[in-house]
N, C-alpha and C. Protein backbone atom coordinates (compact mmCIF):
# COMPACT_ATOMS: atom_id res chain seq x y z
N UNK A 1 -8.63 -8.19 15.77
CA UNK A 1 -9.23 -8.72 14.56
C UNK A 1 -10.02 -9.97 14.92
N UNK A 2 -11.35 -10.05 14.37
CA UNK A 2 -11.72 -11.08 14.66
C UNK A 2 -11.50 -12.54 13.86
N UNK A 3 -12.32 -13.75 14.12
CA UNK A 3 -11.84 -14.57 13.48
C UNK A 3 -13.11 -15.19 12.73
N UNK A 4 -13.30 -15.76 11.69
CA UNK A 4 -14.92 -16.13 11.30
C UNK A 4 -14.24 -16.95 10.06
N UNK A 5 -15.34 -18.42 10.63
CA UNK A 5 -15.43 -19.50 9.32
C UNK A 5 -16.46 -19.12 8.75
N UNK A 6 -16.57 -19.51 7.32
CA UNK A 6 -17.32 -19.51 6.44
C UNK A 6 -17.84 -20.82 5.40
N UNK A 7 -18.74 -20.71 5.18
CA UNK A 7 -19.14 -21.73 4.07
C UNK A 7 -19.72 -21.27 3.05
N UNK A 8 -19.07 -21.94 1.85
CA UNK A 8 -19.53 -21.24 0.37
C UNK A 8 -20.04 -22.26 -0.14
N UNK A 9 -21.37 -22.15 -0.68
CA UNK A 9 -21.87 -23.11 -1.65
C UNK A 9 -20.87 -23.37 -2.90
N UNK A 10 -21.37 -24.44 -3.80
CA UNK A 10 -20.41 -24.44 -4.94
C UNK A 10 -20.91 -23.83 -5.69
N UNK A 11 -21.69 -22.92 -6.17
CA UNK A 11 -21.33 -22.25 -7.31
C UNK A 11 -20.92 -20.69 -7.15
N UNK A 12 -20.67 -20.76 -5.35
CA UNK A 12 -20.32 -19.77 -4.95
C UNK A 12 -19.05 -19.77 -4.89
N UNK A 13 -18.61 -21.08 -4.89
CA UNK A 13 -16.69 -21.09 -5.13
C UNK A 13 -16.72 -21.12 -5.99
N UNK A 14 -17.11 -22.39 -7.16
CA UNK A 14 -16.66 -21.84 -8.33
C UNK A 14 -16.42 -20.58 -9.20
N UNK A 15 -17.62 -19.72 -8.82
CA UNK A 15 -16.79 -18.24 -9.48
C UNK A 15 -16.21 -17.20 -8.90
N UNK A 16 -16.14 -18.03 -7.22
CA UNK A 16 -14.53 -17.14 -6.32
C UNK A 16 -13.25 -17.51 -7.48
N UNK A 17 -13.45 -19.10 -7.29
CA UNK A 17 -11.89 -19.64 -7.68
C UNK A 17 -11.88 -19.27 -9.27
N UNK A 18 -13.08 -19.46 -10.32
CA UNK A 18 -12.77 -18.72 -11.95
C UNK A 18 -12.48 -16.69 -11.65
N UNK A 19 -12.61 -16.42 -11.07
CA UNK A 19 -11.88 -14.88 -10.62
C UNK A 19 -10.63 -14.93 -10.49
N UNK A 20 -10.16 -15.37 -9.20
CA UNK A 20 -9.01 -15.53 -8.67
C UNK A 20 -7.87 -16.41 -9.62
N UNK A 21 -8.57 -17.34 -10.63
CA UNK A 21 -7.46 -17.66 -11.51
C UNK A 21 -7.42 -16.99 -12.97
N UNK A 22 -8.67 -16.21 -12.98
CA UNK A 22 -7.74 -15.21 -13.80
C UNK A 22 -7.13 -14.28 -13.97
N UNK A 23 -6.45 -14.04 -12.04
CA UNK A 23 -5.46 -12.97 -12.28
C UNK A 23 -4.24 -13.38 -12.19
N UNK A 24 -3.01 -12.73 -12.71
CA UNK A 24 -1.79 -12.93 -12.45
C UNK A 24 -1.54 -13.14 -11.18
N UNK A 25 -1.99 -12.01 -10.09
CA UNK A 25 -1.22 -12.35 -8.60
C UNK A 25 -2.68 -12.60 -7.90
N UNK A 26 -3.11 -13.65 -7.56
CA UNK A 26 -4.98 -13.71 -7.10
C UNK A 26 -4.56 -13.76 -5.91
N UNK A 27 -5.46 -12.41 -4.94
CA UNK A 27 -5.38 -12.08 -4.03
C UNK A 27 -5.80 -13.14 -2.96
N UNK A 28 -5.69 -13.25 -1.79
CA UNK A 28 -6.38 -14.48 -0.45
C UNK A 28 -7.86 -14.03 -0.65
N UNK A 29 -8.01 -15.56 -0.44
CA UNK A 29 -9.48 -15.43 0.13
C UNK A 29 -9.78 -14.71 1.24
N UNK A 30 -9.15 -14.29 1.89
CA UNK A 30 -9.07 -13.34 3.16
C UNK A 30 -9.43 -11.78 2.66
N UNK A 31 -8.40 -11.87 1.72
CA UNK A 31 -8.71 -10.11 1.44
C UNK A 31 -9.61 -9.77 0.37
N UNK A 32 -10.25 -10.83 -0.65
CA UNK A 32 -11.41 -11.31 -0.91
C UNK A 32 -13.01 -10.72 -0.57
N UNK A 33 -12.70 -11.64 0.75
CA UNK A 33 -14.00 -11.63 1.58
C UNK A 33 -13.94 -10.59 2.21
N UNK A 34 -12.55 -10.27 2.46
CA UNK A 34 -13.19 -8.76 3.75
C UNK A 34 -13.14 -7.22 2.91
N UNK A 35 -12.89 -7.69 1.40
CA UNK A 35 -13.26 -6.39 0.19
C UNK A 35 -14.89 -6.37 0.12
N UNK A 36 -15.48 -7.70 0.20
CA UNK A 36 -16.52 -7.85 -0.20
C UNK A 36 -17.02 -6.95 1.00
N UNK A 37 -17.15 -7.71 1.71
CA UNK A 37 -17.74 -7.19 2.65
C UNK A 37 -17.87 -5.31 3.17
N UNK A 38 -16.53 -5.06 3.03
CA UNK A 38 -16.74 -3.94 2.43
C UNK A 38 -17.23 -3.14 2.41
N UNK A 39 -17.50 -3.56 0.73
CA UNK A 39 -17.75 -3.17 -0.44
C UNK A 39 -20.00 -2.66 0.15
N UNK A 40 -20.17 -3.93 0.56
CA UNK A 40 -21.60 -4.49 0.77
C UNK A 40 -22.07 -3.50 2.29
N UNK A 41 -21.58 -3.66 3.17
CA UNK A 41 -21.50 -2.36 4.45
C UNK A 41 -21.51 -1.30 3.71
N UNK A 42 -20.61 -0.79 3.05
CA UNK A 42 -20.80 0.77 2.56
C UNK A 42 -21.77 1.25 1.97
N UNK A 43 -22.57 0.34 0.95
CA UNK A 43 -23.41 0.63 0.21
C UNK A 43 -24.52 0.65 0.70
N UNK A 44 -24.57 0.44 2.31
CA UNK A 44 -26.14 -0.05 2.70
C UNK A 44 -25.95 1.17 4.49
N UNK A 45 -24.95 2.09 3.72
CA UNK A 45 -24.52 3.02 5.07
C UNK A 45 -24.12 2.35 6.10
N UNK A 46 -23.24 1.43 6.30
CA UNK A 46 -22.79 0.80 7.56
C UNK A 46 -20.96 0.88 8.03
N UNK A 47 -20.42 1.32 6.91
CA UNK A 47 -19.15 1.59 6.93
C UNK A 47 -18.99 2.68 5.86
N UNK A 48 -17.64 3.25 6.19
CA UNK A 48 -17.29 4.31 5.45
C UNK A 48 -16.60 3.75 4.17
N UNK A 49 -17.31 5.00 2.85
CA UNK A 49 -16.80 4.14 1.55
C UNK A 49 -15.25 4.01 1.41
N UNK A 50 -14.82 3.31 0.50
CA UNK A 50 -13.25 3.58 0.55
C UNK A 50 -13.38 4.74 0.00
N UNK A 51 -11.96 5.27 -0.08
CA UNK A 51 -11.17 6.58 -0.67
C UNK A 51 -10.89 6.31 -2.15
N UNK A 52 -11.15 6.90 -3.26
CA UNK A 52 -10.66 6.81 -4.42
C UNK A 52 -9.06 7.16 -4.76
N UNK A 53 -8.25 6.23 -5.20
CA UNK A 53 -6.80 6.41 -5.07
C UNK A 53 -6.29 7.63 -5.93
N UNK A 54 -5.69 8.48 -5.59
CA UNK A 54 -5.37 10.03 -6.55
C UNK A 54 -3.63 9.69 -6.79
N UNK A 55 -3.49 9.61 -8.08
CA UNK A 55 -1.72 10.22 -8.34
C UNK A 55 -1.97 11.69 -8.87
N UNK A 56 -0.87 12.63 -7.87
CA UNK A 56 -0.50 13.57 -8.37
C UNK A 56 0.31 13.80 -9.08
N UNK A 57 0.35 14.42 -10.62
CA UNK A 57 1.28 14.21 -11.62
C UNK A 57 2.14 15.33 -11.27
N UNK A 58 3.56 15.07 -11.73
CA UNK A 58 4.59 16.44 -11.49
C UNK A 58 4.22 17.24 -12.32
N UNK A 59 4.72 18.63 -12.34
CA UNK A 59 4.23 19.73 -13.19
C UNK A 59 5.41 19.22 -14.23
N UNK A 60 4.47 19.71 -15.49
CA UNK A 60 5.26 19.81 -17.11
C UNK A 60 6.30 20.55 -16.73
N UNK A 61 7.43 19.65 -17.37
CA UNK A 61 8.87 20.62 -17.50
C UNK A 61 9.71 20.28 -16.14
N UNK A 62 9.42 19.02 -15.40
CA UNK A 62 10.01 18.59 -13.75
C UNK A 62 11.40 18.27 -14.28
N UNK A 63 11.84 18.09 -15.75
CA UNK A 63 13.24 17.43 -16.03
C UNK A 63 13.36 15.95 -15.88
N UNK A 64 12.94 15.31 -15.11
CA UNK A 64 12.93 13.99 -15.69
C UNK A 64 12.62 13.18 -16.40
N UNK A 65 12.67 12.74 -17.45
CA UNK A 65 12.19 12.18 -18.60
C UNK A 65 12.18 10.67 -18.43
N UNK A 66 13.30 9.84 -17.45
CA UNK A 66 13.22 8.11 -17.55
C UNK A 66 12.96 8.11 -16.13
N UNK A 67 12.07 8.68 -15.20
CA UNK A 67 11.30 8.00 -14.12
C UNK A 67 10.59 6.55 -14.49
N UNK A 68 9.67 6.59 -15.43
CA UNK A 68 8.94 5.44 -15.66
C UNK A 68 9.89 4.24 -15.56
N UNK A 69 11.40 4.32 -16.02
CA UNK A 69 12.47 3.49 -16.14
C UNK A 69 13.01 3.04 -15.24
N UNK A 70 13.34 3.98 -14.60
CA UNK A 70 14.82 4.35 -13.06
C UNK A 70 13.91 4.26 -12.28
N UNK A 71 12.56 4.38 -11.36
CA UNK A 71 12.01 4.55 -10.64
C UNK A 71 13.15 3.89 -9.71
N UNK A 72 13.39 2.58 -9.74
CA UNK A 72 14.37 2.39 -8.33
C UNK A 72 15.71 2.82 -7.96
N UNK A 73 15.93 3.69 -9.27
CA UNK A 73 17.37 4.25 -9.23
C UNK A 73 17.08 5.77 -7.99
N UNK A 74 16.11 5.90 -8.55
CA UNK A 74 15.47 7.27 -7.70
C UNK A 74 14.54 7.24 -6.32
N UNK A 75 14.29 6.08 -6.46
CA UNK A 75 14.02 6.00 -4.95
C UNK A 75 15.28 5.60 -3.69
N UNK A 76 16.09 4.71 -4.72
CA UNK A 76 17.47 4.17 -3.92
C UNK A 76 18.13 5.57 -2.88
N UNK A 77 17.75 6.77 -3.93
CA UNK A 77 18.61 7.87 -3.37
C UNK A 77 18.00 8.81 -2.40
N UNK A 78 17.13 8.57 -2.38
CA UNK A 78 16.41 9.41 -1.31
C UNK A 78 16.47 8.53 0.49
């Protein structure tokens, strides 16, 4: 991994840091910058895009009804 300083103008921090405080868990500036970046390579063909995240739903009728609930009761057991 490499290593790289950066310099942000201010009104380029200021609306890093008004982002980042309006989330509950605000991610590093690390993972930040290297989303951006990214984000900015892919679109200009230089990296591969990300993957779009897929949940596969269980088929109707799986019998469990309080997964959404127990999830750690049911993972505990496996």
């Amino acid at each position: 991994m490499k290593r790289a300083a950066i310099t942000l103008d201010g009104q380029l921090e200021a609306a890093l840091e008004a982002y980042r405080k309006r989330l509950d868990a605000p991610p590093t500036l690390t993972s930040v910058v290297q989303t951006a970046l990214r984000e900015y390579l892919a679109r200009r063909g230089f990296a591969p895009p990300s993957k779009p995240f897929h949940i596969t739903p269980a088929k109707k009728g799986s019998g469990k009804r309080d997964v959404s609930l127990r999830h750690d009761d049911y993972l505990a057991r496996e």
